[in-house]
N, C-alpha and C. Protein backbone atom coordinates (compact mmCIF):
# COMPACT_ATOMS: atom_id res chain seq x y z
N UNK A 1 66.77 113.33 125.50
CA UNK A 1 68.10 113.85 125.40
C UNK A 1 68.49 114.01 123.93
N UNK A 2 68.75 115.28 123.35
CA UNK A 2 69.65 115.33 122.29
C UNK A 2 70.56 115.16 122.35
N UNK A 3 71.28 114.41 120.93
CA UNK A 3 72.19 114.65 120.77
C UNK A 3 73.11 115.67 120.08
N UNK A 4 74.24 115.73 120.47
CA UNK A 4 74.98 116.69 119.59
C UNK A 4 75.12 116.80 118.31
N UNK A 5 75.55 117.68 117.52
CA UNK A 5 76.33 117.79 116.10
C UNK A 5 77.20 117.05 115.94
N UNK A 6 78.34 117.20 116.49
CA UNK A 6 79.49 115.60 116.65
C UNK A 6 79.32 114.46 116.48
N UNK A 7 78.02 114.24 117.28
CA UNK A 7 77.61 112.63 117.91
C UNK A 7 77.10 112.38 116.52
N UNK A 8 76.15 113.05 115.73
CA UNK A 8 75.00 112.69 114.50
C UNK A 8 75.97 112.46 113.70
N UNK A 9 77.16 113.61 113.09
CA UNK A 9 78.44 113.31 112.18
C UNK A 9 78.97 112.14 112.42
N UNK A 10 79.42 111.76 113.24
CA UNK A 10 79.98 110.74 113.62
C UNK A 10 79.06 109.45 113.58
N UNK A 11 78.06 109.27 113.34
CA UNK A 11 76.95 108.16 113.60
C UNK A 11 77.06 108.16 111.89
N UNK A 12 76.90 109.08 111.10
CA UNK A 12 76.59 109.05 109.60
C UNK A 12 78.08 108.72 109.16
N UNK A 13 79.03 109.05 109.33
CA UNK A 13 80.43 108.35 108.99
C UNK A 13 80.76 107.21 109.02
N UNK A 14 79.78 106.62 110.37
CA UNK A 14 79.94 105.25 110.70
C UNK A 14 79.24 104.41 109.22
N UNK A 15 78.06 105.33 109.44
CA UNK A 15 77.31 104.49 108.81
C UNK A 15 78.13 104.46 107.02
N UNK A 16 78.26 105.26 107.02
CA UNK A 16 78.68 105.36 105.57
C UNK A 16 79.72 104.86 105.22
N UNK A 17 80.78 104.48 106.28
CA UNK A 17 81.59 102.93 106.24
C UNK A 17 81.44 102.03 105.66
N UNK A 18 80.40 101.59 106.93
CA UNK A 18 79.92 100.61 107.01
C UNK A 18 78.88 100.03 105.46
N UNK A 19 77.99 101.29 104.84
CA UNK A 19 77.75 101.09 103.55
C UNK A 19 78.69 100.74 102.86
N UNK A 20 79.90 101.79 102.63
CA UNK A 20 81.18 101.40 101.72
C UNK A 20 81.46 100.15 101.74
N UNK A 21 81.65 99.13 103.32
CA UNK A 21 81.97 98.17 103.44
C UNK A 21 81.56 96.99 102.51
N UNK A 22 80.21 97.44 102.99
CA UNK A 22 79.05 96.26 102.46
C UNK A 22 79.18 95.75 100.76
N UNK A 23 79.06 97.25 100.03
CA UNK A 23 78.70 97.40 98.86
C UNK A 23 80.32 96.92 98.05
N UNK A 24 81.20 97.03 99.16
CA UNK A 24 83.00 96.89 98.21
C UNK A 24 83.05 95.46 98.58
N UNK A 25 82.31 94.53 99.53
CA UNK A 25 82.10 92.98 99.68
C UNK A 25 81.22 92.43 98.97
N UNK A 26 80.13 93.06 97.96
CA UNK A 26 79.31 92.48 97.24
C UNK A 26 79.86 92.72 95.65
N UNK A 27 80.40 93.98 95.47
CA UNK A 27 80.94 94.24 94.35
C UNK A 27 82.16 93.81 93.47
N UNK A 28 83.05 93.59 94.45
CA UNK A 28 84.47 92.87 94.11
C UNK A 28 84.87 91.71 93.68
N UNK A 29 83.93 90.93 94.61
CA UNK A 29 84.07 89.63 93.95
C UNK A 29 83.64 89.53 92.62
N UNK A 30 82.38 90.17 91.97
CA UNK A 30 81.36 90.37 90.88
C UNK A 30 82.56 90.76 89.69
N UNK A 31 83.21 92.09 90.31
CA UNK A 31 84.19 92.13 89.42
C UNK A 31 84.84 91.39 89.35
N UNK A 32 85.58 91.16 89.80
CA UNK A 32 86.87 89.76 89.86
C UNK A 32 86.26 88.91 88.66
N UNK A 33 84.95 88.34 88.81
CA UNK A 33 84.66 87.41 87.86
C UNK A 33 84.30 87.92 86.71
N UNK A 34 84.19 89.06 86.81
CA UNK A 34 83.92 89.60 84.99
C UNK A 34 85.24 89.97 85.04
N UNK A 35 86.35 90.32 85.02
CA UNK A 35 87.56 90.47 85.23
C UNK A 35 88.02 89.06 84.18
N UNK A 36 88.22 87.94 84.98
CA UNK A 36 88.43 86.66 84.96
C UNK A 36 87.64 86.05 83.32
N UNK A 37 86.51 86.68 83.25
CA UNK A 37 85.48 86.40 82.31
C UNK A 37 86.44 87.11 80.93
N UNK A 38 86.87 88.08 80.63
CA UNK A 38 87.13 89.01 79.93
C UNK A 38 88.64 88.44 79.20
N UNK A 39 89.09 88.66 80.80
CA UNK A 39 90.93 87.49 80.09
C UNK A 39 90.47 86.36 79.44
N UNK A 40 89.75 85.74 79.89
CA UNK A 40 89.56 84.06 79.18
C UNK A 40 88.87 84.33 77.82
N UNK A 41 87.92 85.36 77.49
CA UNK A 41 87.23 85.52 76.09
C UNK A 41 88.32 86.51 75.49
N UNK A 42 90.05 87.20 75.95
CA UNK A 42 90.76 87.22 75.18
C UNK A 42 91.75 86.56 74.51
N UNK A 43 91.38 85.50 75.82
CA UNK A 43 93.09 84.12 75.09
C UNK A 43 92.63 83.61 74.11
N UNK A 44 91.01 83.28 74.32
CA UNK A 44 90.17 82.44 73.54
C UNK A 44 90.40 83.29 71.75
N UNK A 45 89.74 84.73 72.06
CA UNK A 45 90.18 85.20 70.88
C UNK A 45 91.47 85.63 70.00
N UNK A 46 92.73 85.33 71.18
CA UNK A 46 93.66 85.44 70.22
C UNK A 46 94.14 84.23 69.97
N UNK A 47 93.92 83.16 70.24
CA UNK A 47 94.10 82.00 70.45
C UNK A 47 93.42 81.21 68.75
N UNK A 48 92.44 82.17 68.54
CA UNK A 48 91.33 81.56 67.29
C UNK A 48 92.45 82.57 66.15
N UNK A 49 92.93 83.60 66.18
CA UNK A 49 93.21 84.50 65.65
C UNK A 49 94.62 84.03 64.94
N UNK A 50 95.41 83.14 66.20
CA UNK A 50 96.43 82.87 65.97
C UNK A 50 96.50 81.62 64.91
N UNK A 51 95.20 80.99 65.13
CA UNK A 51 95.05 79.91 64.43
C UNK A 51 94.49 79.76 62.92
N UNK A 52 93.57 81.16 63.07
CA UNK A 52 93.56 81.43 61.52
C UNK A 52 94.60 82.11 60.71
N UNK A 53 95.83 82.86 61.35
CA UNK A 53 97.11 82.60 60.82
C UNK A 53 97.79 81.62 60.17
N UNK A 54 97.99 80.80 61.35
CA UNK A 54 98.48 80.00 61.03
C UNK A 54 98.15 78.99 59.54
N UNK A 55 96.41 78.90 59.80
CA UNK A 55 96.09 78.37 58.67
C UNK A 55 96.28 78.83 57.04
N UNK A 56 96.28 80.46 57.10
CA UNK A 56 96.03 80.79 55.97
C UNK A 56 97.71 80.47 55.49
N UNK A 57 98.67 80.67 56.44
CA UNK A 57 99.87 80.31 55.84
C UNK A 57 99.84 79.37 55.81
N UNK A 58 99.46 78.06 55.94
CA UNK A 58 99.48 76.82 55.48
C UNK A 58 99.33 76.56 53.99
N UNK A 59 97.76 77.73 54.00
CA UNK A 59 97.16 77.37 52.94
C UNK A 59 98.16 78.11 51.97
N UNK A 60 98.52 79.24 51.71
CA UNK A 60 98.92 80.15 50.82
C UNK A 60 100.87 80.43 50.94
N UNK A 61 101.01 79.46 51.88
CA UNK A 61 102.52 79.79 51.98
C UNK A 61 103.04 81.17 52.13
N UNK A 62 102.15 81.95 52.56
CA UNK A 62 102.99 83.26 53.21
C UNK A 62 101.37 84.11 54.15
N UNK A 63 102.02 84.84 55.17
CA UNK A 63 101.19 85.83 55.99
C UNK A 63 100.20 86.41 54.93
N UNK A 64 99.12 86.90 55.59
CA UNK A 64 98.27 87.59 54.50
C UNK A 64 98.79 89.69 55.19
N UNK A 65 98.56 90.12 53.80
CA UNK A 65 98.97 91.53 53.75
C UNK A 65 98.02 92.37 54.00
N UNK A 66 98.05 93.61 53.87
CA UNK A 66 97.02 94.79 53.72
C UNK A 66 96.45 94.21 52.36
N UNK A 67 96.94 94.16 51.64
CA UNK A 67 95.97 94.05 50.56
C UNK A 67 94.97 92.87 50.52
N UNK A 68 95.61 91.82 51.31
CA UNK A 68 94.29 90.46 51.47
C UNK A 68 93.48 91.06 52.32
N UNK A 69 93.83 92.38 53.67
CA UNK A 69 92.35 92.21 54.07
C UNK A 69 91.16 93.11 53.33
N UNK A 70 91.96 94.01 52.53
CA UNK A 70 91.22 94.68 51.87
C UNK A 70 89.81 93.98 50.86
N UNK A 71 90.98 93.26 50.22
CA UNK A 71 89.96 92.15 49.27
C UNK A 71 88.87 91.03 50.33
N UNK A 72 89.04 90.97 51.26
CA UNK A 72 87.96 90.11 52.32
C UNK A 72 87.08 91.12 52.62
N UNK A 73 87.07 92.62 52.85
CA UNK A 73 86.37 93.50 53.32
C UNK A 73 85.72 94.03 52.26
């Protein structure tokens, strides 16, 4: 018995769901954690950023300018 045109469309839609399904349950979570990964290596870096602020005004009693980063570069 063949089947129809309908029946085969409809069998490959399924299926291609059902792929979508699979691949958006293996993938998401993956992201999520590089997601998660990304925020934490930016707090971290503004967090270091904020702190070498802070320090250089410790050290020098005022913010550093365009012209200090020039002279570091």
């Amino acid at each position: 018995m063949e089947k129809s045109n309908r029946t085969r469309l409809a069998w490959w839609l399924a299926a291609a769901v059902v792929a979508a399904f699979v691949f958006a349950c293996i993938y998401l979570p993956v992201s999520r954690q590089r997601i998660e990964a990304d925020l934490t290596e930016a707090r971290y870096n503004l967090r270091s950023m904020s702190l070498a602020l802070y320090e250089f005004e410790t050290a020098y009693g005022a913010f550093p300018n365009a012209d200090t980063a020039k002279q570091v570069i």
